[in-house]
C-alpha atoms as a PDB file:
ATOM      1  CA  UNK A   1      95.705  86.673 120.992  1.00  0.00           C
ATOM      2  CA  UNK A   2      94.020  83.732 119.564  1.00  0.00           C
ATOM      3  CA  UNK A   3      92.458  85.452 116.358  1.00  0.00           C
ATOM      4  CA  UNK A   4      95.709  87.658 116.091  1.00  0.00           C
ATOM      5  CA  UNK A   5      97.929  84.197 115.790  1.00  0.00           C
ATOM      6  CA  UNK A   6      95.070  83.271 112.980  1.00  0.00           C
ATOM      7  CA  UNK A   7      95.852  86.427 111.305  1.00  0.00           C
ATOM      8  CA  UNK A   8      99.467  86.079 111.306  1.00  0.00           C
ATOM      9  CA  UNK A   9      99.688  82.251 110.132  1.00  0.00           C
ATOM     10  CA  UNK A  10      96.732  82.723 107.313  1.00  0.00           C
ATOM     11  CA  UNK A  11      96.992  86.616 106.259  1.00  0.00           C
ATOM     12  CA  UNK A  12     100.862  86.424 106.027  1.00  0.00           C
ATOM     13  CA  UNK A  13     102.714  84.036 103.632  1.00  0.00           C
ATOM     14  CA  UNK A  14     103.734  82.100 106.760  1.00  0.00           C
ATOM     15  CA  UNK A  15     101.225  79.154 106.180  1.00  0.00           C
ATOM     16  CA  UNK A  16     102.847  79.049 102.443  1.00  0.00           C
ATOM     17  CA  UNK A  17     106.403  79.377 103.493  1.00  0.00           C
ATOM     18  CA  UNK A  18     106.121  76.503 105.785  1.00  0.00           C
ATOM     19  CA  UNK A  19     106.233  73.969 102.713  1.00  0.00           C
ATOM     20  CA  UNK A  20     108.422  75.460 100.567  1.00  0.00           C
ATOM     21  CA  UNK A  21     111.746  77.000 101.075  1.00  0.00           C
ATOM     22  CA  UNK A  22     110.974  77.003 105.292  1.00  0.00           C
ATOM     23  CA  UNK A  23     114.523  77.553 106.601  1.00  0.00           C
ATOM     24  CA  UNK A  24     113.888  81.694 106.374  1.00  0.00           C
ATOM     25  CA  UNK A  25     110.989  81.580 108.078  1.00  0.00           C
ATOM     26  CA  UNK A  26     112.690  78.923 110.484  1.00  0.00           C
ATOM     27  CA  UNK A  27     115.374  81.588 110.960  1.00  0.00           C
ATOM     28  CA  UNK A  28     112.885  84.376 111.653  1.00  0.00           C
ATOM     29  CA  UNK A  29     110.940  82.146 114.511  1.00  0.00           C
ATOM     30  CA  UNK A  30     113.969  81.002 116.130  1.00  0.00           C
ATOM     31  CA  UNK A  31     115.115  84.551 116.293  1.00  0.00           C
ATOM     32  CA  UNK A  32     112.173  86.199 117.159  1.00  0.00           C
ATOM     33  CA  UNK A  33     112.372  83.744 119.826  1.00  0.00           C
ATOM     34  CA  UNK A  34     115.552  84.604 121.433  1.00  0.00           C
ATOM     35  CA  UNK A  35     114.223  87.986 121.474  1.00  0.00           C
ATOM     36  CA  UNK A  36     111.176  87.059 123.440  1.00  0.00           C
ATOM     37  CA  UNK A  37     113.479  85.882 125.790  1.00  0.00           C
ATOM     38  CA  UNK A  38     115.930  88.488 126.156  1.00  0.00           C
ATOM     39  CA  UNK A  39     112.823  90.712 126.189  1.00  0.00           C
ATOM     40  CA  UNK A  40     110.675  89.130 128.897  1.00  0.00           C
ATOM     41  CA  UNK A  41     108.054  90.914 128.600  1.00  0.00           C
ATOM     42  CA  UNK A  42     105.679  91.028 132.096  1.00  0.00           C
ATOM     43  CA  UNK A  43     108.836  89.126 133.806  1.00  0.00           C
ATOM     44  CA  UNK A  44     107.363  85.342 133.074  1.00  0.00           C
ATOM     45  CA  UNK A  45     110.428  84.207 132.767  1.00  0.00           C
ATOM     46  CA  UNK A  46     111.894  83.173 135.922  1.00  0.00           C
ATOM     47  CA  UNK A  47     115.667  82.544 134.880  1.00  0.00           C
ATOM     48  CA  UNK A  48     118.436  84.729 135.973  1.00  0.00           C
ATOM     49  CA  UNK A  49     119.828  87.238 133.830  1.00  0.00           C
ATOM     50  CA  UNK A  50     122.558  85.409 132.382  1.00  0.00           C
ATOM     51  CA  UNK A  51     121.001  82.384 131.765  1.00  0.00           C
ATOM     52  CA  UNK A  52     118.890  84.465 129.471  1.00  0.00           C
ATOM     53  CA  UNK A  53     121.119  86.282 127.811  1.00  0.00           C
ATOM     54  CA  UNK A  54     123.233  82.719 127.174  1.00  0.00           C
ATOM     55  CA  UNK A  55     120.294  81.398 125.461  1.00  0.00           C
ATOM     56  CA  UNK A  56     119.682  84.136 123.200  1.00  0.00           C
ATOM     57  CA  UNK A  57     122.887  83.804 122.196  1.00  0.00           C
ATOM     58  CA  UNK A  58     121.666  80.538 121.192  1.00  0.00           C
ATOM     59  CA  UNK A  59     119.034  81.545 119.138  1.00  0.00           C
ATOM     60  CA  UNK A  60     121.162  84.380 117.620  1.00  0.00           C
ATOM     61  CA  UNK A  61     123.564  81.074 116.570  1.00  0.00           C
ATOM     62  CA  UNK A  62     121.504  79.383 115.172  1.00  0.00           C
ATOM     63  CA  UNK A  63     119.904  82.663 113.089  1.00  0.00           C
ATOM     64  CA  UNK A  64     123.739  82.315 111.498  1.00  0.00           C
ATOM     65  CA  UNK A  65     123.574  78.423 111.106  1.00  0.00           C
ATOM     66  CA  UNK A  66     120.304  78.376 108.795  1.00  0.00           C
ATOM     67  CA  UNK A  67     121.969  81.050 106.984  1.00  0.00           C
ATOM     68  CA  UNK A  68     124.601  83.813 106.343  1.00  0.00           C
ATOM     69  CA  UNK A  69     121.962  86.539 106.679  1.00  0.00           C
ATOM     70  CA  UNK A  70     121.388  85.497 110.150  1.00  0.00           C
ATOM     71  CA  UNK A  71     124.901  87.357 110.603  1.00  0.00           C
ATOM     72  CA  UNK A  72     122.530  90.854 110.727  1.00  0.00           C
ATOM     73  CA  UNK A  73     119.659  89.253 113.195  1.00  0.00           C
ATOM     74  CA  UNK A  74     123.056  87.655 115.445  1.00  0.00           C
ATOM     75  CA  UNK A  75     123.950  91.548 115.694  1.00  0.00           C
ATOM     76  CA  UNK A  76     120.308  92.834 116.399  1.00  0.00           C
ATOM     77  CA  UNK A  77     120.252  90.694 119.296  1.00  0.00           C
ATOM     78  CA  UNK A  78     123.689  91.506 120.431  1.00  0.00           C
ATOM     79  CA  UNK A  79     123.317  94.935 120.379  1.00  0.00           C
ATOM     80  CA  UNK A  80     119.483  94.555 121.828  1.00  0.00           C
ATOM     81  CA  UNK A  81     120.403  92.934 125.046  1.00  0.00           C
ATOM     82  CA  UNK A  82     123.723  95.082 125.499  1.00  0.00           C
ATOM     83  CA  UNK A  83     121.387  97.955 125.340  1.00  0.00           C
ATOM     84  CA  UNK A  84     118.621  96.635 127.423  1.00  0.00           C
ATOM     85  CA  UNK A  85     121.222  95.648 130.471  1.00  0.00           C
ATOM     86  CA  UNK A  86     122.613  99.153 130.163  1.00  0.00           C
ATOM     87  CA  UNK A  87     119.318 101.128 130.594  1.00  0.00           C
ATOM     88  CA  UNK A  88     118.038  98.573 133.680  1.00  0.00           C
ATOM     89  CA  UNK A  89     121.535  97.948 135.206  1.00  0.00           C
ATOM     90  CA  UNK A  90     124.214 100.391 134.226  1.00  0.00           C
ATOM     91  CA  UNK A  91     127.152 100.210 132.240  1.00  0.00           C
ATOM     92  CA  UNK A  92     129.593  98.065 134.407  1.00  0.00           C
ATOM     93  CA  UNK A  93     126.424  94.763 133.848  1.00  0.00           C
ATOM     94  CA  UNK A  94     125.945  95.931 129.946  1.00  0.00           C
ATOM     95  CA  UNK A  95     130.282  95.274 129.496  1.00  0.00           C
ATOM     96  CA  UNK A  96     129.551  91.656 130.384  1.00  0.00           C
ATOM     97  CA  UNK A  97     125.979  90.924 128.606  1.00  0.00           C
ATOM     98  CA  UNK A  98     128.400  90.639 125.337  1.00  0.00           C
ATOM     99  CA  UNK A  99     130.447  87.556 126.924  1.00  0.00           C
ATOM    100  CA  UNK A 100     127.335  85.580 127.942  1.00  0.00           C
ATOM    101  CA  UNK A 101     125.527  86.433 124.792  1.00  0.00           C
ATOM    102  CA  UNK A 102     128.269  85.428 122.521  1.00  0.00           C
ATOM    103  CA  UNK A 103     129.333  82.396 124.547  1.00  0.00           C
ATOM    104  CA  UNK A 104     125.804  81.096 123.487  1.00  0.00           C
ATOM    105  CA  UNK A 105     126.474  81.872 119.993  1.00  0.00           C
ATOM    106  CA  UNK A 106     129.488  80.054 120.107  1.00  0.00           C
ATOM    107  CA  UNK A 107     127.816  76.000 119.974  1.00  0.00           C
ATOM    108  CA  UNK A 108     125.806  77.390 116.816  1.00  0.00           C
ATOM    109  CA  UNK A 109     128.827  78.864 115.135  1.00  0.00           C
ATOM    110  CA  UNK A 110     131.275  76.139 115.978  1.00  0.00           C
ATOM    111  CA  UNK A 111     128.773  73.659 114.529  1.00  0.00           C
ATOM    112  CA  UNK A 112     128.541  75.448 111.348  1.00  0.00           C
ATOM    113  CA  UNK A 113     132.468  76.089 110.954  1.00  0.00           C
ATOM    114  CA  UNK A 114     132.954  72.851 111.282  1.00  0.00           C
ATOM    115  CA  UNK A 115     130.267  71.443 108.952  1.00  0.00           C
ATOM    116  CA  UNK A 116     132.102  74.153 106.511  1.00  0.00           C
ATOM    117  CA  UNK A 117     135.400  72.794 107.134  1.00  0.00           C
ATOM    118  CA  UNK A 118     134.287  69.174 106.983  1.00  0.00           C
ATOM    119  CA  UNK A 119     132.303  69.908 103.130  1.00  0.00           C
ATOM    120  CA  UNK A 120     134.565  72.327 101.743  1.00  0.00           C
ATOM    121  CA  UNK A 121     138.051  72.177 103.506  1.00  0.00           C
ATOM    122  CA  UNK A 122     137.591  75.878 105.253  1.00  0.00           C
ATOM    123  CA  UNK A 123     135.421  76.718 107.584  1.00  0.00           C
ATOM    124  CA  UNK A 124     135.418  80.430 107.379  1.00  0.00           C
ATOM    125  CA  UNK A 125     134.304  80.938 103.756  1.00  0.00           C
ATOM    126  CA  UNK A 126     130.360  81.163 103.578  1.00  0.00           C
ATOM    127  CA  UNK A 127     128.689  78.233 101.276  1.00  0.00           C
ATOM    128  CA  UNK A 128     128.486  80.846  98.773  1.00  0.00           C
ATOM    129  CA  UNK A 129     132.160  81.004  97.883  1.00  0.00           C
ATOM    130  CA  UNK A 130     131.645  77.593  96.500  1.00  0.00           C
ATOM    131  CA  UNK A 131     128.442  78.495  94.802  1.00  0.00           C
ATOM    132  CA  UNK A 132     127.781  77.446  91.084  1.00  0.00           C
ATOM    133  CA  UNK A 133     127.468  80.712  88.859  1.00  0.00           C
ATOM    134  CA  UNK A 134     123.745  81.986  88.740  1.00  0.00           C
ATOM    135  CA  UNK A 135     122.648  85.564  87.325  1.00  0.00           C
ATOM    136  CA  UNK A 136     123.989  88.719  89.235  1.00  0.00           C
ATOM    137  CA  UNK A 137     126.822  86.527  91.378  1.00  0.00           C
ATOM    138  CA  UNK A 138     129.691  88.330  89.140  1.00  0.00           C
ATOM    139  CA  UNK A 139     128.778  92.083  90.866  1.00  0.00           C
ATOM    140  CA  UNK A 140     131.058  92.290  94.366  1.00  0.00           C
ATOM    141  CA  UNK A 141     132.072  89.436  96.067  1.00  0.00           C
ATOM    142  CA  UNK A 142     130.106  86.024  94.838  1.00  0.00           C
ATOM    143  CA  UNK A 143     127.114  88.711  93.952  1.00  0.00           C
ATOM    144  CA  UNK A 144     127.395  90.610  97.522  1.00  0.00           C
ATOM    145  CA  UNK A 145     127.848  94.317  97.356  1.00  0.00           C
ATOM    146  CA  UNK A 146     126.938  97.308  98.841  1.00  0.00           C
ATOM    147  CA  UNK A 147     123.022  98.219  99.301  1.00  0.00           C
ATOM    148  CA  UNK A 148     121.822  98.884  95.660  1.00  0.00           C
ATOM    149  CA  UNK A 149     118.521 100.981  95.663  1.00  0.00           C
ATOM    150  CA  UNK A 150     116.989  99.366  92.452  1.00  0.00           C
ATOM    151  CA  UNK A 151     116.937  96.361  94.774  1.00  0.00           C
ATOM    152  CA  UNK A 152     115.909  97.619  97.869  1.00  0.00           C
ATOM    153  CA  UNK A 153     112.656  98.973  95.804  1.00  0.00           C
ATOM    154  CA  UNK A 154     111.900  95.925  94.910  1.00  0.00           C
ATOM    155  CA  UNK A 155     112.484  93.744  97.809  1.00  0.00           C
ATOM    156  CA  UNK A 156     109.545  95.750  99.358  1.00  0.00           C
ATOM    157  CA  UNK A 157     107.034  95.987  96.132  1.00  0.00           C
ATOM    158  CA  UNK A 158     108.111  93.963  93.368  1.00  0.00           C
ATOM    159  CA  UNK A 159     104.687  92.099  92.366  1.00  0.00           C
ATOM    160  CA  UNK A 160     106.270  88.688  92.426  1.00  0.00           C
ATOM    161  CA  UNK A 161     108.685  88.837  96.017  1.00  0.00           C
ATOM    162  CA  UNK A 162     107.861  92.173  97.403  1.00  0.00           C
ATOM    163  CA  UNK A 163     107.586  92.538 101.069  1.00  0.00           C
ATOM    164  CA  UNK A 164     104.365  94.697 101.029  1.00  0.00           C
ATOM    165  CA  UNK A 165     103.021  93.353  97.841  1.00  0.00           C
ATOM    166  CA  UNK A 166     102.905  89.943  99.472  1.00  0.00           C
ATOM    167  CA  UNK A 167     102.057  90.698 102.897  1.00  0.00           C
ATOM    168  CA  UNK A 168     100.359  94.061 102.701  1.00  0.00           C
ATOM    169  CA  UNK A 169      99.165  93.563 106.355  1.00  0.00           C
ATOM    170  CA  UNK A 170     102.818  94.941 107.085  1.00  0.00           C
ATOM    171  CA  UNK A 171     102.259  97.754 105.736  1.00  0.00           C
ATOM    172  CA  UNK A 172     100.167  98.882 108.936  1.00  0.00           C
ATOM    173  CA  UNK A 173     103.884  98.381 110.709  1.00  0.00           C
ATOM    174  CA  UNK A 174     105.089 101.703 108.868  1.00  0.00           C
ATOM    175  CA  UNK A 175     101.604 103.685 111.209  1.00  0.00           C
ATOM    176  CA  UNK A 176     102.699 101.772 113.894  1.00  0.00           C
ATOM    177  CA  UNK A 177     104.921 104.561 115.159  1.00  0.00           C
ATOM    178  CA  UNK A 178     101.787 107.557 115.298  1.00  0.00           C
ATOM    179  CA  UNK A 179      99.749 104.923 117.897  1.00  0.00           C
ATOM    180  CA  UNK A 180     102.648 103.605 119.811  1.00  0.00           C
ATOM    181  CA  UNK A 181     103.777 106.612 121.996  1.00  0.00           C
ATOM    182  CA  UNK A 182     103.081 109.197 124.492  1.00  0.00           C
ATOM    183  CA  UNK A 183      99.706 107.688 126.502  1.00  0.00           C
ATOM    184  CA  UNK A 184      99.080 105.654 123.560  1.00  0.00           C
ATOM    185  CA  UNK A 185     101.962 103.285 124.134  1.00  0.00           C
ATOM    186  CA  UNK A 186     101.426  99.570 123.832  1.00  0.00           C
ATOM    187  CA  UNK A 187     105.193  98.344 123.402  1.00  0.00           C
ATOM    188  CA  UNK A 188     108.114  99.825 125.711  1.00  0.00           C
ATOM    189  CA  UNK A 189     110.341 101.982 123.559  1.00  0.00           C
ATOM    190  CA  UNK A 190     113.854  99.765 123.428  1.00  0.00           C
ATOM    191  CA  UNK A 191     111.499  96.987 122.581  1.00  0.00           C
ATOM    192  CA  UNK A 192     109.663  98.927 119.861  1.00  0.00           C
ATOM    193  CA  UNK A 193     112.723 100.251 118.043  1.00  0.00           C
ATOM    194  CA  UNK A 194     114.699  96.847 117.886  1.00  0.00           C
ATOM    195  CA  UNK A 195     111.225  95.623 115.961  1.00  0.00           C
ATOM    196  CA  UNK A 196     111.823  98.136 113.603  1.00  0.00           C
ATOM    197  CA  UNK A 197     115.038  98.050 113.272  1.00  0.00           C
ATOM    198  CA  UNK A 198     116.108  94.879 112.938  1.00  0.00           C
ATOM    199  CA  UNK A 199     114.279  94.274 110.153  1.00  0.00           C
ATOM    200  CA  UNK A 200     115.515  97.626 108.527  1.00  0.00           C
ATOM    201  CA  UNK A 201     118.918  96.516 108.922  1.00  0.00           C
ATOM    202  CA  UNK A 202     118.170  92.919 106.794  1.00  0.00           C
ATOM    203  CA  UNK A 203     116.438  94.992 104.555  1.00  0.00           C
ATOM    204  CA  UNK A 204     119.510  96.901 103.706  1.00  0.00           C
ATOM    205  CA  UNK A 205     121.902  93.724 103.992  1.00  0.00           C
ATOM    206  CA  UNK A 206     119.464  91.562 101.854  1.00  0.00           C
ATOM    207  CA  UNK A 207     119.173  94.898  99.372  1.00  0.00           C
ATOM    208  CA  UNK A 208     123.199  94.150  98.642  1.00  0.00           C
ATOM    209  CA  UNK A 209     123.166  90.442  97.829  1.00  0.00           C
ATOM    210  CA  UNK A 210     122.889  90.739  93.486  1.00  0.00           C
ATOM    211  CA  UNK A 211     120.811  87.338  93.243  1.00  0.00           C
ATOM    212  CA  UNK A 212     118.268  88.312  95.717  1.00  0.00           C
ATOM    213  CA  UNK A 213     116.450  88.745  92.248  1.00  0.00           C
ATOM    214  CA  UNK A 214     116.074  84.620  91.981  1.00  0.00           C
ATOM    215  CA  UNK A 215     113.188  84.947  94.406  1.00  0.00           C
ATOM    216  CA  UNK A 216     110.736  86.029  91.163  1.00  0.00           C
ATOM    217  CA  UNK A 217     110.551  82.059  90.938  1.00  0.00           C
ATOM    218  CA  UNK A 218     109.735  81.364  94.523  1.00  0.00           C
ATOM    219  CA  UNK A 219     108.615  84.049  96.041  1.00  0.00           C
ATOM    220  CA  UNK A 220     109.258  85.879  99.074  1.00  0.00           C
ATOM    221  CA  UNK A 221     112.427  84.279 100.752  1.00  0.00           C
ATOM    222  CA  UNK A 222     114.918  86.508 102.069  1.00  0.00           C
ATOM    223  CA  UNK A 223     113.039  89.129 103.889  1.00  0.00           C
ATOM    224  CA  UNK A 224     110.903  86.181 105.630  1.00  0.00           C
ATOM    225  CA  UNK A 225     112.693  86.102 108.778  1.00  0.00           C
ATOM    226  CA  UNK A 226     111.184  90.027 109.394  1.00  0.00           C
ATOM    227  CA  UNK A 227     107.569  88.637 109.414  1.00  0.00           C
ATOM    228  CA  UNK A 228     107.484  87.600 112.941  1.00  0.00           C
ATOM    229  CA  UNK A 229     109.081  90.990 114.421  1.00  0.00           C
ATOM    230  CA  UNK A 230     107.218  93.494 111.924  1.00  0.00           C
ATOM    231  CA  UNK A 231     103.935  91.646 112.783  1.00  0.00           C
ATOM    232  CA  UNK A 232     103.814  93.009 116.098  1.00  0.00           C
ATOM    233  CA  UNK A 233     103.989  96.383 115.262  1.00  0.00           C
ATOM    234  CA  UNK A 234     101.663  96.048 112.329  1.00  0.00           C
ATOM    235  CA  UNK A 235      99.576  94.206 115.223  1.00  0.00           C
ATOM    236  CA  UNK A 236      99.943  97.098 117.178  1.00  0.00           C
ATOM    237  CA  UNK A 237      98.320  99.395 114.414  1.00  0.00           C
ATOM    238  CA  UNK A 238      95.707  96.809 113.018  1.00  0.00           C
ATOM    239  CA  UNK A 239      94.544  96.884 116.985  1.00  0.00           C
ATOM    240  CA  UNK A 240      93.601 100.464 116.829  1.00  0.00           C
ATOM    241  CA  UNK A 241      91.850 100.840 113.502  1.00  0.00           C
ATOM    242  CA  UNK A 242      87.682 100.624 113.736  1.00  0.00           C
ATOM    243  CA  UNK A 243      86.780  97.396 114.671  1.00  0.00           C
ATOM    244  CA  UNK A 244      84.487  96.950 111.529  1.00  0.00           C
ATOM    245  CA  UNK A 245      87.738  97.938 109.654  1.00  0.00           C
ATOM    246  CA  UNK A 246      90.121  95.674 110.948  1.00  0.00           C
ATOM    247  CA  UNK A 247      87.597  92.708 110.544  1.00  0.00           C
ATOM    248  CA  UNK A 248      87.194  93.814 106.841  1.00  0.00           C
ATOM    249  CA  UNK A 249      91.233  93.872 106.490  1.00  0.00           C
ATOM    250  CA  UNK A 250      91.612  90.207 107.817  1.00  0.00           C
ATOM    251  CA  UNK A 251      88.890  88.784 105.946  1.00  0.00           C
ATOM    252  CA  UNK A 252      90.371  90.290 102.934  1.00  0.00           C
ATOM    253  CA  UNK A 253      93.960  89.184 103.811  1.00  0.00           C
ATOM    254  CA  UNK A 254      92.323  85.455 104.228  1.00  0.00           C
ATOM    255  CA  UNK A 255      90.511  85.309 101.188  1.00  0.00           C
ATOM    256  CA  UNK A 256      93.734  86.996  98.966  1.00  0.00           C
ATOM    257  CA  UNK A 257      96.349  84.010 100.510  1.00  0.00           C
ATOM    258  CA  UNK A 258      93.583  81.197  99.891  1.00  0.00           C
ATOM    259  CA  UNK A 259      92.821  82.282  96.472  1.00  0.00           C
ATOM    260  CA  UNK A 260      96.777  82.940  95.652  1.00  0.00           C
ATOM    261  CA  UNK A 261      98.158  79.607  97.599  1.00  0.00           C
ATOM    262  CA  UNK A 262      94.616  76.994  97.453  1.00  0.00           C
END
């Protein structure tokens, strides 16, 4: 556990992210968070159900307070612990996981409507319907449209933002799949798929916002929240390669961020 935190704050752009543009990767911990929670993995936590499901809704909240693309992580947890009641306590438990989830969500939300209302005089419109012009905002609404595959392509490998080209580690998340099942299995299978899938559904969101193209001056920004969740699967697959292998990769990984960031 200890040299797998290592690896994730030095052979990810975590450590860089932390002192520059943080409140993506702020977004990502908080949610990844909430998840641990809802998740309980080994039963640790001793709170009742609904105490736990309240404060993911908190964390979900404040995914949407640090930003509008915390709308998608909001859902993933939402429709996470709505499926994880349902497969341990039925249907009739899973119709009411929604109520306490949200009613967490709501202290977030209400804080950030009314910060809206209080700078802009609505508090429904997001911060970008008030946003100074930049490149790509006239496509859709304030730059949003639907996913555009140019930009998808190079959210994940465009040289200067690219989710694999600057954290190829997470590309061992996409083998993940072949190791975790049958006997093999490391991660339950709910818990597995929401680790994938949340981030594949930011992926697509993020891949319909025009501007997401700004990051070639900063980096990678918008698809930092996924670090924490694909880590863990990429974990999962770094775990199995040859140990003489997986040494090599992290070295590698640690001497590639020091050289880019140092």
């Amino acid at each position: 556990a200890l040299w797998l935190a290592l690896l994730y704050a030095f052979g990810t752009p975590v450590f860089f992210r932390t002192g520059f543009l943080n409140h993506n990767m702020m977004l990502g911990h908080v949610t990844f968070i909430g998840f641990l929670i809802l998740w309980n993995p080994g039963r640790e936590i001793r709170w009742p159900d609904w105490v736990r499901y309240f404060v993911g809704g908190i964390a979900g909240g404040m995914a949407l307070l640090f930003d509008y693309s915390g709308i998608v992580l909001l859902g993933g947890l939402l429709c996470y612990s709505v499926a994880k009641t349902w497969g341990e306590s039925g249907l009739r438990t899973s119709l009411r996981t929604p109520l306490t989830y949200l009613a967490g969500s709501a202290g977030p939300v209400l804080l950030l409507w009314f910060y809206q209302w209080r700078s802009f005089g609505n508090p429904f419109f997001p911060g970008q319907h008030w946003m100074p012009p930049v490149e790509w905002i006239e496509a859709g609404y304030q730059g949003f449209t639907t996913p555009q595959a140019d930009l998808l392509v190079h959210l994940l490998f465009d040289y200067r933002y690219g989710l694999f080209t600057t954290c190829p580690l997470l590309l061992l998340a996409l083998l993940a799949p072949w190791w975790n099942r049958g006997q093999k299995r490391s991660l339950p299978k709910l818990e597995f798929a929401a680790l994938l899938l949340i981030p594949l559904a930011l992926l697509l969101f993020c891949s319909g916002i025009s501007y997401t193209r700004l990051q070639y001056n900063n980096g990678l920004s918008y698809l930092a929240p996924l670090l924490p969740f694909l880590f863990v699967p990429a974990a999962v697959a770094w775990s199995r390669l040859p140990r003489r292998l997986g040494y090599l990769i992290a070295i590698a990984l640690f001497g590639l961020f020091a050289a880019v960031y140092i």
